[in-house]
C-alpha atoms as a PDB file:
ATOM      1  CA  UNK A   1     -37.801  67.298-109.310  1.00  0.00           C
ATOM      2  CA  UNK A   2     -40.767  69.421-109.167  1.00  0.00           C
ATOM      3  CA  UNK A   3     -42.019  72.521-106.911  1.00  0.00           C
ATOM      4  CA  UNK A   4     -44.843  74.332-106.745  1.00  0.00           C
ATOM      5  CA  UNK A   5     -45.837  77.268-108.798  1.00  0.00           C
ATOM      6  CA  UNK A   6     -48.507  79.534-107.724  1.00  0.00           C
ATOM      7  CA  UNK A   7     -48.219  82.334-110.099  1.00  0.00           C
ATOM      8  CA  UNK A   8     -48.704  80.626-113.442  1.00  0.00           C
ATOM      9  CA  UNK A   9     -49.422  83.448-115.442  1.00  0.00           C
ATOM     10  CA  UNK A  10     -50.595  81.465-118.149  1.00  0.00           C
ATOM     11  CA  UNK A  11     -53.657  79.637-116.312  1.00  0.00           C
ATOM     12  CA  UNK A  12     -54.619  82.632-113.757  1.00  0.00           C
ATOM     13  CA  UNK A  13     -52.976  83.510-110.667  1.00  0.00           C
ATOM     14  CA  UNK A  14     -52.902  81.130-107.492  1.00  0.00           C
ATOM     15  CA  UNK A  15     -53.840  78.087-109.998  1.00  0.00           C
ATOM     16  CA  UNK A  16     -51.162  75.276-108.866  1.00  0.00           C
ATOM     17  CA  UNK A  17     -49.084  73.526-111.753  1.00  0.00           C
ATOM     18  CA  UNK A  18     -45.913  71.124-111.523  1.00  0.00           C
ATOM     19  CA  UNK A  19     -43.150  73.194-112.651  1.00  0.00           C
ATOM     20  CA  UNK A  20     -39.357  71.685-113.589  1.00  0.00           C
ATOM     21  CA  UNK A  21     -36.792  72.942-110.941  1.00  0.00           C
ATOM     22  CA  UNK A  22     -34.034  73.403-113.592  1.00  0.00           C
ATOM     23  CA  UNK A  23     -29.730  72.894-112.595  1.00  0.00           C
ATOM     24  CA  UNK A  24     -29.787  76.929-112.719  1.00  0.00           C
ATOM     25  CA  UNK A  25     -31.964  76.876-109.660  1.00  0.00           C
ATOM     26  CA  UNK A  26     -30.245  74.312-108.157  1.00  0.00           C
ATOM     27  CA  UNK A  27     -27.200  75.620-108.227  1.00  0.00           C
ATOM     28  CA  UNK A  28     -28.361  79.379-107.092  1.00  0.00           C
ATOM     29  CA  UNK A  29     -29.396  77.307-103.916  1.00  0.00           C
ATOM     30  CA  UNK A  30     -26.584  75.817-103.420  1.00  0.00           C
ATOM     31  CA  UNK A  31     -24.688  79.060-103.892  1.00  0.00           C
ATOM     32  CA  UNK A  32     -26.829  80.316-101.072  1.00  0.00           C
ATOM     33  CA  UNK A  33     -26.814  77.286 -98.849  1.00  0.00           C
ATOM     34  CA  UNK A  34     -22.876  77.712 -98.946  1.00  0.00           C
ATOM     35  CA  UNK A  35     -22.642  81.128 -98.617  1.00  0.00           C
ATOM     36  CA  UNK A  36     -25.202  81.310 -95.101  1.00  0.00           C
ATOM     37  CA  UNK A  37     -22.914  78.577 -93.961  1.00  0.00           C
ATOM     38  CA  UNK A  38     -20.000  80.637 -94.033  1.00  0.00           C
ATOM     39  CA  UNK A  39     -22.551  83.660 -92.813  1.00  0.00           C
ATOM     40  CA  UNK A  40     -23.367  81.583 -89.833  1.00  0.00           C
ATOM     41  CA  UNK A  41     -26.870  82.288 -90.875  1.00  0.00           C
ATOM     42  CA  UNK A  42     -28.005  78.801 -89.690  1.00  0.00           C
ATOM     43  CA  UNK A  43     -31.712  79.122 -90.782  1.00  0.00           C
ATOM     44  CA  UNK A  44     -30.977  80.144 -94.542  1.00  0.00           C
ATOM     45  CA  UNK A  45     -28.272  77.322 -94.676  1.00  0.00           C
ATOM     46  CA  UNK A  46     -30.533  74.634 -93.716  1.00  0.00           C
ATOM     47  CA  UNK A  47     -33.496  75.349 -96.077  1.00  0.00           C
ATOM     48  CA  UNK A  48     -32.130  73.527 -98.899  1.00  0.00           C
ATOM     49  CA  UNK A  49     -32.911  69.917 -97.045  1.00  0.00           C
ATOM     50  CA  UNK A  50     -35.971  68.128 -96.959  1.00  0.00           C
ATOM     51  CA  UNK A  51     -37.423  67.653 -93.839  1.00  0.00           C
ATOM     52  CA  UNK A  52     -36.456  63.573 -93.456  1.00  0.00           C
ATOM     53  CA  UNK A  53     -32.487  64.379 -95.088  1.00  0.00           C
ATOM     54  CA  UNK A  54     -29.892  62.289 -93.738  1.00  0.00           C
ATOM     55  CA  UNK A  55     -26.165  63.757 -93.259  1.00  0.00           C
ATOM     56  CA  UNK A  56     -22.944  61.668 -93.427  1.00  0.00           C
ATOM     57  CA  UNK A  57     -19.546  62.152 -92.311  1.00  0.00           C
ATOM     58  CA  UNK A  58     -17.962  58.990 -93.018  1.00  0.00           C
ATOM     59  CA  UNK A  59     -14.239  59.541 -91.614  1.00  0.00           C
ATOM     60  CA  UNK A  60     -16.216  59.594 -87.719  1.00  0.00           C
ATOM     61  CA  UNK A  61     -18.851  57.302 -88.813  1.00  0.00           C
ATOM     62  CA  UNK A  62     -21.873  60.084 -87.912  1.00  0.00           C
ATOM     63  CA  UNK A  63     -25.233  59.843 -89.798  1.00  0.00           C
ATOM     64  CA  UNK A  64     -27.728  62.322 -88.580  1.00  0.00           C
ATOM     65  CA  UNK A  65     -31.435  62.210 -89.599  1.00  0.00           C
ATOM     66  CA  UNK A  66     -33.804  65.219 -90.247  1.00  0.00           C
ATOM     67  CA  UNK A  67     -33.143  68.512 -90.756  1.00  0.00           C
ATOM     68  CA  UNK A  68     -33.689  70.063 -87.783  1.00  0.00           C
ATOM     69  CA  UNK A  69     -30.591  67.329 -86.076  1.00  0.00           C
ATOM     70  CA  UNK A  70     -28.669  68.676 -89.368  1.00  0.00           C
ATOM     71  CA  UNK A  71     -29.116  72.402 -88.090  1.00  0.00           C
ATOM     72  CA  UNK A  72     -28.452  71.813 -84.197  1.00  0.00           C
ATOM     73  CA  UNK A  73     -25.658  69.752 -84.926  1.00  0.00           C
ATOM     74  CA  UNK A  74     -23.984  72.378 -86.691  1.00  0.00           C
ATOM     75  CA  UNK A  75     -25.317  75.368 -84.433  1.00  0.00           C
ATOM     76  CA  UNK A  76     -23.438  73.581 -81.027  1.00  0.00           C
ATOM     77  CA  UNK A  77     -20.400  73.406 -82.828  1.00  0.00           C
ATOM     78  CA  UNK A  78     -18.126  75.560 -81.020  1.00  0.00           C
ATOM     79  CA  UNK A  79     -15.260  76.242 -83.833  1.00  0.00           C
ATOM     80  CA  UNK A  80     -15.424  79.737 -85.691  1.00  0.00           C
ATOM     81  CA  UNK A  81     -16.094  78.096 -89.259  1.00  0.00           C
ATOM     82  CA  UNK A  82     -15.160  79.772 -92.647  1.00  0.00           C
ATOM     83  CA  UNK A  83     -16.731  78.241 -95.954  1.00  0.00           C
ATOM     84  CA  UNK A  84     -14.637  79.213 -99.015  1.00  0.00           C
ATOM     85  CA  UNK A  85     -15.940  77.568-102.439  1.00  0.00           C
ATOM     86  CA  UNK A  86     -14.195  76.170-105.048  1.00  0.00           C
ATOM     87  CA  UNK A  87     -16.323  74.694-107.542  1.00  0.00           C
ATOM     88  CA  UNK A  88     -19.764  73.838-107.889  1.00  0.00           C
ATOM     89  CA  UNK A  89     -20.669  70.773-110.208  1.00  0.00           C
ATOM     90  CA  UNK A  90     -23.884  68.547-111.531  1.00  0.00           C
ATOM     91  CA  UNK A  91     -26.732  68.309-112.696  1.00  0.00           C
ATOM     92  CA  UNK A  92     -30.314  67.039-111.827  1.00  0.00           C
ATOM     93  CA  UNK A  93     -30.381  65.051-109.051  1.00  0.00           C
ATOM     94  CA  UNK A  94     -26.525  65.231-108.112  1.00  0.00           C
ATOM     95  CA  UNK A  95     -24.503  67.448-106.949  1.00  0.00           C
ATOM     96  CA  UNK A  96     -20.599  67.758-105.862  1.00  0.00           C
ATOM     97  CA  UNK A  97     -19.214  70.824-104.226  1.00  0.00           C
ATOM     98  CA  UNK A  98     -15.496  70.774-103.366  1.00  0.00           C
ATOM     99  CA  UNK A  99     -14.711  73.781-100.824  1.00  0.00           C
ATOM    100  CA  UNK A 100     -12.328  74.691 -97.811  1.00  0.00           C
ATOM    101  CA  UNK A 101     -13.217  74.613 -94.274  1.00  0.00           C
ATOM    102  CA  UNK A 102     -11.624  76.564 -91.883  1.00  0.00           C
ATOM    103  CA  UNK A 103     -11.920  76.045 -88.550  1.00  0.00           C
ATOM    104  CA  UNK A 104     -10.382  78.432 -85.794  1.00  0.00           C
ATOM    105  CA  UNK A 105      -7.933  79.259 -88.815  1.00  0.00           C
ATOM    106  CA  UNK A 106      -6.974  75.900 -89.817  1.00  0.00           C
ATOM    107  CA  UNK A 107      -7.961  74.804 -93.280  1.00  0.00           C
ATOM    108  CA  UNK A 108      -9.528  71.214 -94.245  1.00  0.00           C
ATOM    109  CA  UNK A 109     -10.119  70.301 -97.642  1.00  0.00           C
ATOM    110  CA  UNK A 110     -13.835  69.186 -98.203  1.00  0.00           C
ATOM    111  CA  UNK A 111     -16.363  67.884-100.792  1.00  0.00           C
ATOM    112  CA  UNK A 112     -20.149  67.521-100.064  1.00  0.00           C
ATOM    113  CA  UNK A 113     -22.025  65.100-102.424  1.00  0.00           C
ATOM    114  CA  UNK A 114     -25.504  66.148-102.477  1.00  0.00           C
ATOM    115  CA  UNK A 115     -28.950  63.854-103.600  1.00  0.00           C
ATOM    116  CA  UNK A 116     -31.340  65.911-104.684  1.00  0.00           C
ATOM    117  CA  UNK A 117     -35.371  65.101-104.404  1.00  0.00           C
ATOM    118  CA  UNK A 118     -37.831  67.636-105.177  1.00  0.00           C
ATOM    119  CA  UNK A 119     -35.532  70.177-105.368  1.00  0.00           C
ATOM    120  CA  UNK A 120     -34.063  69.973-101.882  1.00  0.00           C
ATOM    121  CA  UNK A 121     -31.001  67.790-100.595  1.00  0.00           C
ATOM    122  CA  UNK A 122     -32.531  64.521 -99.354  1.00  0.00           C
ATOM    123  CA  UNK A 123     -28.844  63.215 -98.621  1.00  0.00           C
ATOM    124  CA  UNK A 124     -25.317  64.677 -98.197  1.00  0.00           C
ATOM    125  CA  UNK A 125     -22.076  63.190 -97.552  1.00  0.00           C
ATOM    126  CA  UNK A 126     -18.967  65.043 -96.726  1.00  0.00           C
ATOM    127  CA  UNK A 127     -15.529  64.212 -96.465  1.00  0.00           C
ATOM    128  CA  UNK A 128     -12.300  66.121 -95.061  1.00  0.00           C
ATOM    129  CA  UNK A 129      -9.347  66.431 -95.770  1.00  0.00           C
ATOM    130  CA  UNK A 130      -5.754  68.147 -94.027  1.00  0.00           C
ATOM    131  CA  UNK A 131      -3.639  69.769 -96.307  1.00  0.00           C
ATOM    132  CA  UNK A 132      -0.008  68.159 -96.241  1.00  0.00           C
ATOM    133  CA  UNK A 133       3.516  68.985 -97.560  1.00  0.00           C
ATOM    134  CA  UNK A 134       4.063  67.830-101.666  1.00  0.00           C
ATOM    135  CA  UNK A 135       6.188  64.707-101.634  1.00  0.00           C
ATOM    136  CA  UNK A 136       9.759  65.245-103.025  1.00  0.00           C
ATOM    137  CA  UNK A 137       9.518  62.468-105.319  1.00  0.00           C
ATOM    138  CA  UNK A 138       7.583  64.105-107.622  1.00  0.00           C
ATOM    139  CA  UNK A 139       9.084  67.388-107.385  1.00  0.00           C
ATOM    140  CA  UNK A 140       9.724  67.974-110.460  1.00  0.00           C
ATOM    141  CA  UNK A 141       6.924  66.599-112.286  1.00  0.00           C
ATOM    142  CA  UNK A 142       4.522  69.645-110.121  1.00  0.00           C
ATOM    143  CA  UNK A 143       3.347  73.093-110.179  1.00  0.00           C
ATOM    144  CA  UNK A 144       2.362  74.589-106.681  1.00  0.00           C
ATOM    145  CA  UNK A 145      -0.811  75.891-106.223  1.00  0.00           C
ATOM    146  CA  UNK A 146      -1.754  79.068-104.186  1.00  0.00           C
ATOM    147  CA  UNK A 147      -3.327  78.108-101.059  1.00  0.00           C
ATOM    148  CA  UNK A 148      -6.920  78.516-101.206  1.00  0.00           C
END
């Protein structure tokens, strides 16, 4: 993954040079991809894709193409959305983030798998899931955890 550095103090200002985009900048854009979503801020959250990403929702069988189908999609949904994070994990070109999404209150338990090319998600899958009651069976053998 490389961008473009055009400050490279060390060969004179403006001079172009292939710099690494390291997991620490990754992850601080994925930090602020998630946190516009939940902001509603629908042109920050959409600058992490390249231009030709695809999107995948495989429980309705959607793929959408290109970036700008990624952002209308998600701007004509009509459900007041809340984006609460998790955890963040990966490296390099990979990238899992497990969060909750609530929609008009009602909580669905999500992961996003993101591929990463030239620093910018060039594919994402996500998959959701409703929260449901702890089976008796195992009772015993569990510890409940706080609602997230």
């Amino acid at each position: 993954m490389a961008c473009r550095d055009t400050h490279a103090l060390d060969e004179g200002p403006y001079v172009e040079r292939e710099v690494e985009m390291g997991d620490r900048e990754i992850r601080a854009a994925l930090e602020r991809h998630w946190a516009a979503s939940d902001a509603n801020d629908f042109d920050a959250e959409h600058d992490i894709y390249c231009d030709d990403a695809v999107l995948e929702y495989p429980q309705s069988g959607e793929r959408i193409r290109g970036r700008p189908n990624i952002q209308e999609s998600r701007t004509v949904q009509p459900n007041k959305k809340r984006f609460s994070v998790r955890r963040i994990i990966g490296n390099g070109d990979f990238w899992i983030t497990e969060f909750v999404l609530t929609y008009d209150g009602t909580p669905s338990y999500s992961v996003s798998i993101m591929e990463i090319r030239d620093g910018k998600v060039a594919r994402e899958t996500q998959y959701f899931c409703d929260p449901f009651q702890p089976g008796s069976s195992r009772a015993h053998l569990v510890e409940l955890m706080p609602p997230s």
